[in-house]
N, C-alpha and C. Protein backbone atom coordinates (compact mmCIF):
# COMPACT_ATOMS: atom_id res chain seq x y z
N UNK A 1 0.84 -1.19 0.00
CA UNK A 1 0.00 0.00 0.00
C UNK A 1 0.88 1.24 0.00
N UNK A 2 0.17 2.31 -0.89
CA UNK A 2 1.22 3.28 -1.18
C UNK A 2 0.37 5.12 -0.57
N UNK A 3 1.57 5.58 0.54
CA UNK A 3 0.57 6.79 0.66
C UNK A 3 0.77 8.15 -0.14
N UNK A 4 -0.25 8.27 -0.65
CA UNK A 4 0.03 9.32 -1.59
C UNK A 4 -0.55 11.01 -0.87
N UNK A 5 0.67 11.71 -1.28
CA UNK A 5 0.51 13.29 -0.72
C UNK A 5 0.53 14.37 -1.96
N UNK A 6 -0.49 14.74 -2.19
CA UNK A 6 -0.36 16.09 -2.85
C UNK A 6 0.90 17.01 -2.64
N UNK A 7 1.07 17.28 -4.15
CA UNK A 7 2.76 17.85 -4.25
C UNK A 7 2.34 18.82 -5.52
N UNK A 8 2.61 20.33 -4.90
CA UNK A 8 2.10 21.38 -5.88
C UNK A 8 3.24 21.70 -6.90
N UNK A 9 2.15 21.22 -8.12
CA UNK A 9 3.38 21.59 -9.40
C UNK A 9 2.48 22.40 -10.63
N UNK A 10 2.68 23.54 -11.13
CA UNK A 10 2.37 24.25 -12.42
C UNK A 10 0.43 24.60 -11.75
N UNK A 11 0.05 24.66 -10.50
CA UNK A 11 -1.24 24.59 -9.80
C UNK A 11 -2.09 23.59 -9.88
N UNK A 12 -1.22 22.50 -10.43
CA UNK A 12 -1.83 20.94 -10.02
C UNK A 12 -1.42 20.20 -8.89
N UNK A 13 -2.24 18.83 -8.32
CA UNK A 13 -1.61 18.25 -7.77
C UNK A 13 -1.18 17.29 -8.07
N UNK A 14 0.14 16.85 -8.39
CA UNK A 14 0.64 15.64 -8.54
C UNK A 14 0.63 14.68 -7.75
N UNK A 15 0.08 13.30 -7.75
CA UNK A 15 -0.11 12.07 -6.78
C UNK A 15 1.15 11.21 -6.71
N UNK A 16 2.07 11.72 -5.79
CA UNK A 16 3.37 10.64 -5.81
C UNK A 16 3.25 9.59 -4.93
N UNK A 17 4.09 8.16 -4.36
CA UNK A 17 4.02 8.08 -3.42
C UNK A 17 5.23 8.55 -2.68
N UNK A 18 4.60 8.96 -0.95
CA UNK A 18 5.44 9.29 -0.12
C UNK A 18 6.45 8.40 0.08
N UNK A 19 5.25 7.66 0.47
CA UNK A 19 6.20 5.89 1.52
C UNK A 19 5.53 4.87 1.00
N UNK A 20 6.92 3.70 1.45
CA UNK A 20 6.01 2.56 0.86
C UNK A 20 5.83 1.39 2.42
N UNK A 21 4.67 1.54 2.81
CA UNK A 21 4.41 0.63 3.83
C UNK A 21 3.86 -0.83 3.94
N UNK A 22 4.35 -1.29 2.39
CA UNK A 22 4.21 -2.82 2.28
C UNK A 22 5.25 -3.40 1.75
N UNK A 23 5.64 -4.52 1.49
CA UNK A 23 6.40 -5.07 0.62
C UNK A 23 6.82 -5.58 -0.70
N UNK A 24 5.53 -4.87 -1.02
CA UNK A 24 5.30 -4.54 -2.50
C UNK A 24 4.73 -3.50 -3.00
N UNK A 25 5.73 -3.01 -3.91
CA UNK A 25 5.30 -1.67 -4.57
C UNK A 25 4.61 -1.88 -6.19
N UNK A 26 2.89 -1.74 -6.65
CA UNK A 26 2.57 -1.86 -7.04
C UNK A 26 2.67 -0.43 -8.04
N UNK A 27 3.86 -0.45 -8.76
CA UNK A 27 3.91 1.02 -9.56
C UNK A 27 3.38 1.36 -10.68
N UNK A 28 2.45 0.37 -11.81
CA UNK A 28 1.18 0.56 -12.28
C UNK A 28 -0.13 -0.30 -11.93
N UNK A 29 0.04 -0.03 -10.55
CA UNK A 29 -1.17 -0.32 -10.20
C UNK A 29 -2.34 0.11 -10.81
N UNK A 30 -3.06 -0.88 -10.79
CA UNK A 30 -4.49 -0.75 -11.72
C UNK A 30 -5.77 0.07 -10.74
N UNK A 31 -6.04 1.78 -10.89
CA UNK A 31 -6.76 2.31 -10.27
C UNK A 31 -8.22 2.71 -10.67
N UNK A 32 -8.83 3.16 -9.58
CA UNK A 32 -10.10 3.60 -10.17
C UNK A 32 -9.87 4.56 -11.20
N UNK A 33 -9.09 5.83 -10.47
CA UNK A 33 -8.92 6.88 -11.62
C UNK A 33 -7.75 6.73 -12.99
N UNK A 34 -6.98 5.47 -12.85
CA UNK A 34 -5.90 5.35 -13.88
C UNK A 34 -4.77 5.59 -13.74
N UNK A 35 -4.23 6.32 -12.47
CA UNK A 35 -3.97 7.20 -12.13
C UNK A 35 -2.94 6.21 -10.98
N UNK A 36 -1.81 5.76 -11.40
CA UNK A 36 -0.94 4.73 -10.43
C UNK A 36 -0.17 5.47 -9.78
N UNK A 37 0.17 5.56 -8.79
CA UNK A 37 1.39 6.11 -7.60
C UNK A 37 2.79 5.92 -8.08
N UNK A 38 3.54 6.42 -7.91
CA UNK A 38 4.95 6.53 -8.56
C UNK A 38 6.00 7.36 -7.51
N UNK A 39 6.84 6.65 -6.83
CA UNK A 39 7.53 6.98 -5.67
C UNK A 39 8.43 7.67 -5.89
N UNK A 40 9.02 8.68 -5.30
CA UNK A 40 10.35 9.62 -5.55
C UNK A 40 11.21 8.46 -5.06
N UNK A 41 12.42 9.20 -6.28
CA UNK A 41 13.76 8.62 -6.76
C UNK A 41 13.99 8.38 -5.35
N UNK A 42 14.69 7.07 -4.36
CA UNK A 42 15.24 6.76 -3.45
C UNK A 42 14.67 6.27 -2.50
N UNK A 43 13.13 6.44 -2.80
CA UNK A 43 12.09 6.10 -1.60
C UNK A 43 12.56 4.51 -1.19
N UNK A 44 12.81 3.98 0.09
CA UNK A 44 13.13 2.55 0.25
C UNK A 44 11.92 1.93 -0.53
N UNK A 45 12.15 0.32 -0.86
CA UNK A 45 10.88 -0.37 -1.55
C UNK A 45 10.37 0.15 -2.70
N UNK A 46 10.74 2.04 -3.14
CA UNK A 46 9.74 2.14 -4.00
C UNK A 46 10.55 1.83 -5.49
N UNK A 47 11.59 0.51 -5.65
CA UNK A 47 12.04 0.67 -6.67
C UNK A 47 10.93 -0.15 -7.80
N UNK A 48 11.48 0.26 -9.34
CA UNK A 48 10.54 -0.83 -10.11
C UNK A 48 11.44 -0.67 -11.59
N UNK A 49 10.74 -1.22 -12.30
CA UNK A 49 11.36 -1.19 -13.63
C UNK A 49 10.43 -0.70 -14.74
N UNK A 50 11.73 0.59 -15.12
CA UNK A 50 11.19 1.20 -16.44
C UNK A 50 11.77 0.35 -17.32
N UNK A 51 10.83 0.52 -18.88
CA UNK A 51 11.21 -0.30 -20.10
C UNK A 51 10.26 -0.15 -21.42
N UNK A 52 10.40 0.03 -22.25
CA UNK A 52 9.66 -0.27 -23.05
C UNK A 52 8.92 -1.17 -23.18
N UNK A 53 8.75 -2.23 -22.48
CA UNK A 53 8.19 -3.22 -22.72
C UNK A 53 6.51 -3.03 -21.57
N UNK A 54 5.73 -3.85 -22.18
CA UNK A 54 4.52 -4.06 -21.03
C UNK A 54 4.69 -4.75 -19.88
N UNK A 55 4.48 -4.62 -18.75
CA UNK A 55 4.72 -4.74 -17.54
C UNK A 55 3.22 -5.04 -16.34
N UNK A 56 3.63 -5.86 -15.63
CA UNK A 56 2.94 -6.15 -14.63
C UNK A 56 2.35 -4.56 -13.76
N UNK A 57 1.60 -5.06 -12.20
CA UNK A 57 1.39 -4.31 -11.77
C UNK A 57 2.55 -3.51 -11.18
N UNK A 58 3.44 -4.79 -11.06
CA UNK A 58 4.55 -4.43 -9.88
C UNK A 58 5.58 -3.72 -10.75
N UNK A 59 5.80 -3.41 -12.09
CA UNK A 59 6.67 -3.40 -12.82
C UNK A 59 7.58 -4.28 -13.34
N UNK A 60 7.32 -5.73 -13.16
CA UNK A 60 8.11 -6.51 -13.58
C UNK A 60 7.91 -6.25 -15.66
N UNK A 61 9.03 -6.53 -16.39
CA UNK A 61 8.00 -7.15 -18.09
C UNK A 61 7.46 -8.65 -18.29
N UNK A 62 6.36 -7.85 -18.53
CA UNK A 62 5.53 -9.40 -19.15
C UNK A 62 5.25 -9.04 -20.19
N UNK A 63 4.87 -10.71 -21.03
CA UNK A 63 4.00 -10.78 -22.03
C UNK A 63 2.66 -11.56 -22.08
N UNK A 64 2.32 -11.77 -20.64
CA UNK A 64 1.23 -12.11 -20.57
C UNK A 64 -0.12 -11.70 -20.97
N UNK A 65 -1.13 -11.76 -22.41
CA UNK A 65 -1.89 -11.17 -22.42
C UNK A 65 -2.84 -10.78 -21.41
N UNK A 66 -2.92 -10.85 -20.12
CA UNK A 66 -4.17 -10.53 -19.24
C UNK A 66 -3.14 -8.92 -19.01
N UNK A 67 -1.91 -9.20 -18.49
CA UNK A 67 -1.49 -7.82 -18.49
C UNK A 67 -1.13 -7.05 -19.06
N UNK A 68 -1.03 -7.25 -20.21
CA UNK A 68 -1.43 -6.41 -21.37
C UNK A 68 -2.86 -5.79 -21.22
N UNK A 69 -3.72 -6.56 -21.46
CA UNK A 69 -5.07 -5.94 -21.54
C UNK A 69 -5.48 -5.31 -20.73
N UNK A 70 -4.80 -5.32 -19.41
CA UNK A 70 -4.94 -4.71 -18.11
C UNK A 70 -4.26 -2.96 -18.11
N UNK A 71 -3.44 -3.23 -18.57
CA UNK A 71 -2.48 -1.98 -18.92
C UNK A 71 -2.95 -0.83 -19.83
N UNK A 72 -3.82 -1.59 -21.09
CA UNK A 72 -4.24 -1.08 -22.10
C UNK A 72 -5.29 -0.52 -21.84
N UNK A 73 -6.20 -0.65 -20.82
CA UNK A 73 -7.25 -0.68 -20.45
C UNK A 73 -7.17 0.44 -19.30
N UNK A 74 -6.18 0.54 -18.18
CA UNK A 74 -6.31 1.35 -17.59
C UNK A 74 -5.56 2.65 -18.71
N UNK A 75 -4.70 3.03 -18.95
CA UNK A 75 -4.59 3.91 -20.01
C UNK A 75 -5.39 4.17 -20.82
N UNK A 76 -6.08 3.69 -21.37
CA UNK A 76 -7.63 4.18 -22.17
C UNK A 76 -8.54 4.81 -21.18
N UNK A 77 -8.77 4.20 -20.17
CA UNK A 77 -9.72 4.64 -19.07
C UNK A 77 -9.63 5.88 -18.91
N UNK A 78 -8.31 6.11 -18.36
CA UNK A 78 -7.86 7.39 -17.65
C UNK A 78 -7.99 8.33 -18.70
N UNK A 79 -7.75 8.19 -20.18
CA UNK A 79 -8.08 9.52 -20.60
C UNK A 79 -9.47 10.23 -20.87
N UNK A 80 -10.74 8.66 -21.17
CA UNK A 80 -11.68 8.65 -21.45
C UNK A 80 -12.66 9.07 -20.89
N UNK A 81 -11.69 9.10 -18.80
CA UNK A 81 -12.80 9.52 -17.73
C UNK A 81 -12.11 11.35 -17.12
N UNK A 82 -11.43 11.50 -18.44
CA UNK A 82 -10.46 12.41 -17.76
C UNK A 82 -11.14 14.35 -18.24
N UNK A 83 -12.20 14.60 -17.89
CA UNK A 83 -13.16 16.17 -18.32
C UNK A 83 -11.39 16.99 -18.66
N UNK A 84 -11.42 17.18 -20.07
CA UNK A 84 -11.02 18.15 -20.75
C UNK A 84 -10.90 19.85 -20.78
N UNK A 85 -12.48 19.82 -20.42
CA UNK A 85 -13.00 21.33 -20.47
C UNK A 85 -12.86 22.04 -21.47
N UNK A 86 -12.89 23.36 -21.89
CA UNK A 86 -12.85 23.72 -22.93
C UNK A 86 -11.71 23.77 -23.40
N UNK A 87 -10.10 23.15 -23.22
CA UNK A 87 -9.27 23.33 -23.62
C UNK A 87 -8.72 22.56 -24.83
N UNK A 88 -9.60 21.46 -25.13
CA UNK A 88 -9.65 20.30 -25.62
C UNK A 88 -9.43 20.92 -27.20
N UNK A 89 -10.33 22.28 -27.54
CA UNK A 89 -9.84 22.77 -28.76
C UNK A 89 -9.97 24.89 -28.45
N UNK A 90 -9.67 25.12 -29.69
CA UNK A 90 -9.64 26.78 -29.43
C UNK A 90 -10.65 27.02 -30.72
N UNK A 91 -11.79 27.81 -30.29
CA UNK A 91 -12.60 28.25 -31.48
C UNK A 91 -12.54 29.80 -31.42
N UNK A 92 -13.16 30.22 -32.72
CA UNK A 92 -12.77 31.54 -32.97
C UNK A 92 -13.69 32.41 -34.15
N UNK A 93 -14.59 33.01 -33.84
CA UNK A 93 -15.36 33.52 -34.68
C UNK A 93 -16.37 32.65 -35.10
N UNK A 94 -17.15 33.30 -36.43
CA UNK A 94 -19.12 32.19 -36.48
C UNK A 94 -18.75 32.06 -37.69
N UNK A 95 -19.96 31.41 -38.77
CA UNK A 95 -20.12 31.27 -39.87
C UNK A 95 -20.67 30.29 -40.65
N UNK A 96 -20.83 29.71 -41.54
CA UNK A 96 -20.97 28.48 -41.99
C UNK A 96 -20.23 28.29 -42.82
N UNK A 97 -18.65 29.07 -42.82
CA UNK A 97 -17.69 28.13 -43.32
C UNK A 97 -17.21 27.97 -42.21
N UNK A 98 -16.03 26.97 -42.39
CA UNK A 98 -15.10 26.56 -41.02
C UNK A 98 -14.17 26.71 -41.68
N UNK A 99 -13.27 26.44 -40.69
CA UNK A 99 -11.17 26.05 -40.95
C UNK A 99 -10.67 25.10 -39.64
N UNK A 100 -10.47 23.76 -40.13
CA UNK A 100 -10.42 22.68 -38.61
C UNK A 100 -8.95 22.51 -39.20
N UNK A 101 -8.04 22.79 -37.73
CA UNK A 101 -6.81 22.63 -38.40
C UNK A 101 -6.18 22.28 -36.94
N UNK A 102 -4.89 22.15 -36.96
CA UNK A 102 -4.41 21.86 -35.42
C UNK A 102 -2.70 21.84 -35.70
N UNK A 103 -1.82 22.18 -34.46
CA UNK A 103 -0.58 22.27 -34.33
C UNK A 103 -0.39 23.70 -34.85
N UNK A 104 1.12 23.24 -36.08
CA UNK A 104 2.14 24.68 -36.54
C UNK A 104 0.57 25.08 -37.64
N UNK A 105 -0.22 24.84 -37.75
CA UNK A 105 -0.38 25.66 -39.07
C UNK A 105 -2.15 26.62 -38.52
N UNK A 106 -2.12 26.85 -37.23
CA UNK A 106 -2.98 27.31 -36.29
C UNK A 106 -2.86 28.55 -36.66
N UNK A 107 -1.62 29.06 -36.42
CA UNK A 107 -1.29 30.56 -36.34
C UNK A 107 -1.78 31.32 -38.41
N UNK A 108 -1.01 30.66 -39.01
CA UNK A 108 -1.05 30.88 -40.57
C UNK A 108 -3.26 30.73 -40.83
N UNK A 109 -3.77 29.82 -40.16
CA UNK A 109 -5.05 29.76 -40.82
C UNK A 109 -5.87 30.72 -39.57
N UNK A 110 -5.64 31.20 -38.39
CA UNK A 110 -6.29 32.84 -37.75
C UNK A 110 -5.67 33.92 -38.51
N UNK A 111 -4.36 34.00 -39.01
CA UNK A 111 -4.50 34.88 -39.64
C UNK A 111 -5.23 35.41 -40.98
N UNK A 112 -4.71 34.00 -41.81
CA UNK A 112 -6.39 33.76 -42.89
C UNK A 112 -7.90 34.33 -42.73
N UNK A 113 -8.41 33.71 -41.44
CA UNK A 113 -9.74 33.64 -41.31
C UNK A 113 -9.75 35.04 -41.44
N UNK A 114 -9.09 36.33 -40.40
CA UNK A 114 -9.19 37.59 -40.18
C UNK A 114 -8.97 38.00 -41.15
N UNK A 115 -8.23 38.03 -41.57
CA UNK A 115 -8.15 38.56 -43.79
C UNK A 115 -9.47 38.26 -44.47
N UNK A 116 -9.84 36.97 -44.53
CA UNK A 116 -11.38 36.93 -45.17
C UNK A 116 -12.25 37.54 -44.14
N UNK A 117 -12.68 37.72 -42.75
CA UNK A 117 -13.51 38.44 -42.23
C UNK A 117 -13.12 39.73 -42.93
N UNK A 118 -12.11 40.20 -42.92
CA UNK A 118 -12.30 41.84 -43.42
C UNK A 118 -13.07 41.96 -44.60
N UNK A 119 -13.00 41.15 -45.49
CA UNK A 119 -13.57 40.88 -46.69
C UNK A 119 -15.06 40.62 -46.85
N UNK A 120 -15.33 40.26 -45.66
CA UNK A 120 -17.07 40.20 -45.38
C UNK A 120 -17.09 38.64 -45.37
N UNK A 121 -16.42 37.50 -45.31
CA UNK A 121 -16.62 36.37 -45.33
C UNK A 121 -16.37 36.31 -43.37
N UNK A 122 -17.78 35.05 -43.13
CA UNK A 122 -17.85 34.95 -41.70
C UNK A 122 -17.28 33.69 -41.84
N UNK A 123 -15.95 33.65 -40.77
CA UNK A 123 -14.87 32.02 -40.83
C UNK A 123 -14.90 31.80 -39.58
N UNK A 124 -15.44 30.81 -38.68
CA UNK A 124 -15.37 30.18 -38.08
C UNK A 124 -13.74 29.16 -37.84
N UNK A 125 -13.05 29.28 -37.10
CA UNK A 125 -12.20 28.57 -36.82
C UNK A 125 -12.01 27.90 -35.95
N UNK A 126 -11.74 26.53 -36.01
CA UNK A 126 -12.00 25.35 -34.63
C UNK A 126 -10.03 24.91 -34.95
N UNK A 127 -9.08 24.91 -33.67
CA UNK A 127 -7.56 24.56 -33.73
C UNK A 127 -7.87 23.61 -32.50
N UNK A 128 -8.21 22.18 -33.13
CA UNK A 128 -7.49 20.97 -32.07
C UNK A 128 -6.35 21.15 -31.44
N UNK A 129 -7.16 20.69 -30.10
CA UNK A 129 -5.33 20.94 -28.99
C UNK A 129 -5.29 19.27 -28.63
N UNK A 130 -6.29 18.05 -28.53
CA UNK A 130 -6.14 17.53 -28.79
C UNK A 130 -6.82 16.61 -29.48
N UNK A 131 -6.35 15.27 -30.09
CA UNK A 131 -6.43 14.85 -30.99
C UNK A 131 -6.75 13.49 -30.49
N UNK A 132 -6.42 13.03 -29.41
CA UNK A 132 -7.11 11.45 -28.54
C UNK A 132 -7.13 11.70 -27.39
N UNK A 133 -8.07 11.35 -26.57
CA UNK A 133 -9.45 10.73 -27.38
C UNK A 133 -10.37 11.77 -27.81
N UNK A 134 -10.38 10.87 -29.20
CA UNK A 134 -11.44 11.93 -29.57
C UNK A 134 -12.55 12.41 -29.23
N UNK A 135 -13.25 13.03 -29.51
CA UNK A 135 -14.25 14.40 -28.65
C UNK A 135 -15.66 14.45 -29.56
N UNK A 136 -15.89 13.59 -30.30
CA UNK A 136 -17.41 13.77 -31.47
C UNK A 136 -17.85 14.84 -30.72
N UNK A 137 -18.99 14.51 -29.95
CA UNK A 137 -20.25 15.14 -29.78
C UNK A 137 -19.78 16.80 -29.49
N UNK A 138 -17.98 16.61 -28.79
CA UNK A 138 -18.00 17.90 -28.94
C UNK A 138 -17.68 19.04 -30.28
N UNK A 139 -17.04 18.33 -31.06
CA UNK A 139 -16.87 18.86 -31.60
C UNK A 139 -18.39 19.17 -32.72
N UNK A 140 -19.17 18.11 -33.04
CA UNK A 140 -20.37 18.10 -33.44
C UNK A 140 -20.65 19.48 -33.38
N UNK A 141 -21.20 19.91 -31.73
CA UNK A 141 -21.63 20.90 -31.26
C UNK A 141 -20.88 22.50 -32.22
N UNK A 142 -19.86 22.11 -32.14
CA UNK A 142 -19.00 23.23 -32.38
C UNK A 142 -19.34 23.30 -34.18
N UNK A 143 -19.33 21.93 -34.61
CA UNK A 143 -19.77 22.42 -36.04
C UNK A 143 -21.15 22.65 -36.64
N UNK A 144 -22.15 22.81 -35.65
CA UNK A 144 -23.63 23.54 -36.08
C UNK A 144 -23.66 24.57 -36.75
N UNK A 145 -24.62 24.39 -37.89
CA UNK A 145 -24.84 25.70 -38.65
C UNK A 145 -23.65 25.67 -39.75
N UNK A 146 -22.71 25.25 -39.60
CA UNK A 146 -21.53 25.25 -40.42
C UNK A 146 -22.09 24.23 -41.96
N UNK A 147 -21.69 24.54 -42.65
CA UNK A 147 -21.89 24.00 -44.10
C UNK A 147 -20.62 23.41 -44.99
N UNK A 148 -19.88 24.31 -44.71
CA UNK A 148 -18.41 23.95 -45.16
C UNK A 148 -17.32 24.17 -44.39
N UNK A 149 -16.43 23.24 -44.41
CA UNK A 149 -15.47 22.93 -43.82
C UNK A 149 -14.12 22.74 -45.01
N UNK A 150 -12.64 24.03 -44.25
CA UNK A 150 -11.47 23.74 -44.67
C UNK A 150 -10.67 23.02 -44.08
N UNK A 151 -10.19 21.73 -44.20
CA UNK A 151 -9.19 20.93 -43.05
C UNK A 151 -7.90 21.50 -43.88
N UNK A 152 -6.99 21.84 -42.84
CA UNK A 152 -6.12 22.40 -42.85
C UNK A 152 -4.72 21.91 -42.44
N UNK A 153 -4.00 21.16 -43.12
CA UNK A 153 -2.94 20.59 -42.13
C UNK A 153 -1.38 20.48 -43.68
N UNK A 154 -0.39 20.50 -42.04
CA UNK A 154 1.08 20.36 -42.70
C UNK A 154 1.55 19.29 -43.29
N UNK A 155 0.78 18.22 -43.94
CA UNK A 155 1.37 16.91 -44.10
C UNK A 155 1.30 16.96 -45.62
N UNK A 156 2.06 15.23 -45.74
CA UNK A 156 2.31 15.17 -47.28
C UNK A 156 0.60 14.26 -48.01
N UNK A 157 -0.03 13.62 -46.71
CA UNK A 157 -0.78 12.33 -47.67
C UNK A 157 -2.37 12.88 -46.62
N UNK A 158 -2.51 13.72 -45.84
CA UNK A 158 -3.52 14.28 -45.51
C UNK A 158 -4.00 13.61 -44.29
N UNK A 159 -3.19 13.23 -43.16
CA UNK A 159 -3.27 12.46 -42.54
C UNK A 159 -4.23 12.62 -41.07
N UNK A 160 -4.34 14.20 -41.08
CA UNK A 160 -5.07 14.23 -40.33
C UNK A 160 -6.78 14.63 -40.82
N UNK A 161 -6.85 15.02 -42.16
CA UNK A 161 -8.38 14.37 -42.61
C UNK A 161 -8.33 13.04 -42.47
N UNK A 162 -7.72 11.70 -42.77
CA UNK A 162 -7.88 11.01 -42.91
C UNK A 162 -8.42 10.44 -41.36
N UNK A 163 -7.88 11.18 -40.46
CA UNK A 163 -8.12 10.98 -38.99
C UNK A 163 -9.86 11.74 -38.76
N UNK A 164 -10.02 12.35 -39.16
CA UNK A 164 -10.95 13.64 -39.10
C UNK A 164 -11.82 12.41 -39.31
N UNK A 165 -12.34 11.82 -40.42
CA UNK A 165 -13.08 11.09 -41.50
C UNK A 165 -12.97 9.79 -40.68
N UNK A 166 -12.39 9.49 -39.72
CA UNK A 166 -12.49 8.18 -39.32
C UNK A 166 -12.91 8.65 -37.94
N UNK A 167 -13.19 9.32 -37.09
CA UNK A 167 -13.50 9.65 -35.93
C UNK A 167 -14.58 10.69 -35.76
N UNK A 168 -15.11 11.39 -36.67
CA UNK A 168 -15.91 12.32 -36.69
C UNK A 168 -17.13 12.36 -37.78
N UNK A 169 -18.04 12.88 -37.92
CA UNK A 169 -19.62 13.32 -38.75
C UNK A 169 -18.64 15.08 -38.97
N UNK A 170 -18.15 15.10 -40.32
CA UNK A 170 -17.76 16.46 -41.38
C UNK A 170 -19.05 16.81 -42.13
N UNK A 171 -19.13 17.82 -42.03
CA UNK A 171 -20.36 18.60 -43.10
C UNK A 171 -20.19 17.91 -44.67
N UNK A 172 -20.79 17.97 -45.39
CA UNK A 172 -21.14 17.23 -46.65
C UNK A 172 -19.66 17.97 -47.51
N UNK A 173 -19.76 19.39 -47.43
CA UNK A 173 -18.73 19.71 -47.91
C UNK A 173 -17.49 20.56 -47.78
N UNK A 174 -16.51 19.21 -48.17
CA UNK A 174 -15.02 19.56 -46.92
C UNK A 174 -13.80 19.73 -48.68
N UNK A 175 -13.10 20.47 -48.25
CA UNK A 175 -11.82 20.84 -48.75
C UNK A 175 -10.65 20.61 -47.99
N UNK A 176 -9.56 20.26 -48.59
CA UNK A 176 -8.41 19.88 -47.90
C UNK A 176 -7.45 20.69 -48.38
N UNK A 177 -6.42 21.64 -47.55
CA UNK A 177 -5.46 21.50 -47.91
C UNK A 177 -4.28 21.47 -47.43
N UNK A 178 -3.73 20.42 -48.19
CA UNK A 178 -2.51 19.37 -46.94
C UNK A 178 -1.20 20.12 -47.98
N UNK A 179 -0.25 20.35 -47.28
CA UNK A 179 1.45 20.33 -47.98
C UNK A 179 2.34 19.69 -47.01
N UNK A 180 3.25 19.24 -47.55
CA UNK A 180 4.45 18.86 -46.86
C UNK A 180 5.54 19.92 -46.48
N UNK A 181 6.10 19.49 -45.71
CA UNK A 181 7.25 20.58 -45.36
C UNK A 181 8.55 20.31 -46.36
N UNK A 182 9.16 21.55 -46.60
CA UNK A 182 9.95 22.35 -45.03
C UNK A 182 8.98 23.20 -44.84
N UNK A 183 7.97 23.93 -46.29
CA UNK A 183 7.58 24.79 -46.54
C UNK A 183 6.42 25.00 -45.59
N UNK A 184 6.42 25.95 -44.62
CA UNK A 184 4.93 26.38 -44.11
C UNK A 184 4.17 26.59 -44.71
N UNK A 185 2.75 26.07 -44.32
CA UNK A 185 1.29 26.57 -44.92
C UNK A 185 1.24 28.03 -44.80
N UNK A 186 1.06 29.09 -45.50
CA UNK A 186 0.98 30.55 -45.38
C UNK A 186 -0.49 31.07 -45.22
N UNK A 187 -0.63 32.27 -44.62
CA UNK A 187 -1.89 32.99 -44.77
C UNK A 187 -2.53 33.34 -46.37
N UNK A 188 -1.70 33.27 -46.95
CA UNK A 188 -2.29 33.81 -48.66
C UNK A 188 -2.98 32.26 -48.96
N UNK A 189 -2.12 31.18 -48.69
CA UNK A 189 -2.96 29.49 -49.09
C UNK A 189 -4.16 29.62 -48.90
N UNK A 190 -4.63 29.87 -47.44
CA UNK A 190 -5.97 29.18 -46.77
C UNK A 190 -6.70 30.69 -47.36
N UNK A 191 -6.13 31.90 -47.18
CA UNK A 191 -7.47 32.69 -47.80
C UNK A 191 -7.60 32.57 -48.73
N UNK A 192 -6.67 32.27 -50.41
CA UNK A 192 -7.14 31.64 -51.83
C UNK A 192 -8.32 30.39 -51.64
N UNK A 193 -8.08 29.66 -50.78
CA UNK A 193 -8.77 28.69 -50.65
C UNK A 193 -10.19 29.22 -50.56
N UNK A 194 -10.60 29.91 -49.12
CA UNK A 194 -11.47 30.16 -48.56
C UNK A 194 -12.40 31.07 -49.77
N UNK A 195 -11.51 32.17 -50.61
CA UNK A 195 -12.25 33.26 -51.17
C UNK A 195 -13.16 32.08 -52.58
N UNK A 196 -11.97 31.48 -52.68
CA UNK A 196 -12.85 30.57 -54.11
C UNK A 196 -13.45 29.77 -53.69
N UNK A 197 -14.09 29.32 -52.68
CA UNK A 197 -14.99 28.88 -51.97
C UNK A 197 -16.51 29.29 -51.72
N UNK A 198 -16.06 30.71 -51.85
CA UNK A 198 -16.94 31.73 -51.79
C UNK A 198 -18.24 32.12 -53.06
């Protein structure tokens, strides 16, 4: 059994353990919240083993499928039971077009949208902060009223429509536009896009 003390970091609390008052230190222990105890460097008993590999409760590696599935399972849990709040994405202005985009190419498609608002076009912009687990219903919400949608991303093969399209309900009609690097996506791209859209 492991006692855990609130330890203030960035205005969270981090759950370490203090002490270890058994003879076994269960360091992914399987919790209600997902959420396993993890002892500061030196604590007596609280040693275990890091590895790439999948691991017991205690930290030993296994390849036992039950602890696998056990492992896999509390890690899914924990993010699935884990309220987001509104940080989950950044929206920005109305319309029934959109621009769903996320990461480096955030900054290049607000500046877009505000170039076509001057222009009299109303752009709605939704910038994923994250990306699993995914969020339907919220994002659903966020795309009401919307009609068209620009997915917007830095890649070579469109990888995060392809993500979009496998995890989400997109308005009937979506535009993509994906590039590869080195080259940044620019503000002149997404407003050509947006105006001939228009």
């Amino acid at each position: 059994m492991c006692d855990r003390l609130p330890i203030a970091g960035d205005g969270e609390s981090l759950r370490l353990t203090a002490k270890i008052v058994t003879n076994y230190y269960d360091r992914y222990a399987v919790t209600a919240d997902g959420v396993s105890p993890m002892s500061l460097p030196g604590t007596p008993g609280g040693q275990y083993t890091a590895d790439g590999l999948e691991h017991n409760v205690r930290g030993v590696p296994s390849s036992r499928a039950t602890d696998h599935q056990s492992q896999l399972d509390k890690r899914r849990d924990k993010l699935l039971r884990y309220d987001y709040g509104p940080i989950w994405a950044e929206v920005e202005g109305d319309g029934e077009a959109a621009v769903l985009t996320w990461g480096s190419t955030a900054a290049p498609v607000r500046e877009a949208a505000a170039l076509a608002r001057a222009q009299g076009l109303a752009v709605k912009v939704l910038v994923l902060r994250l990306l699993l687990p995914a969020q339907p219903a919220r994002l659903a919400r966020l795309l009401e009223g919307v009609r068209r949608v620009l997915v917007v991303e830095q890649s070579h093969s469109q990888q995060f429509y392809s993500y979009l399209k496998a995890h989400y309900t997109l308005p009937a009609a979506v535009r993509v536009l994906a590039r590869p690097g080195p080259l940044s996506i620019r503000p002149a791209a997404v407003l050509a896009q947006l105006l001939q859209w228009r």
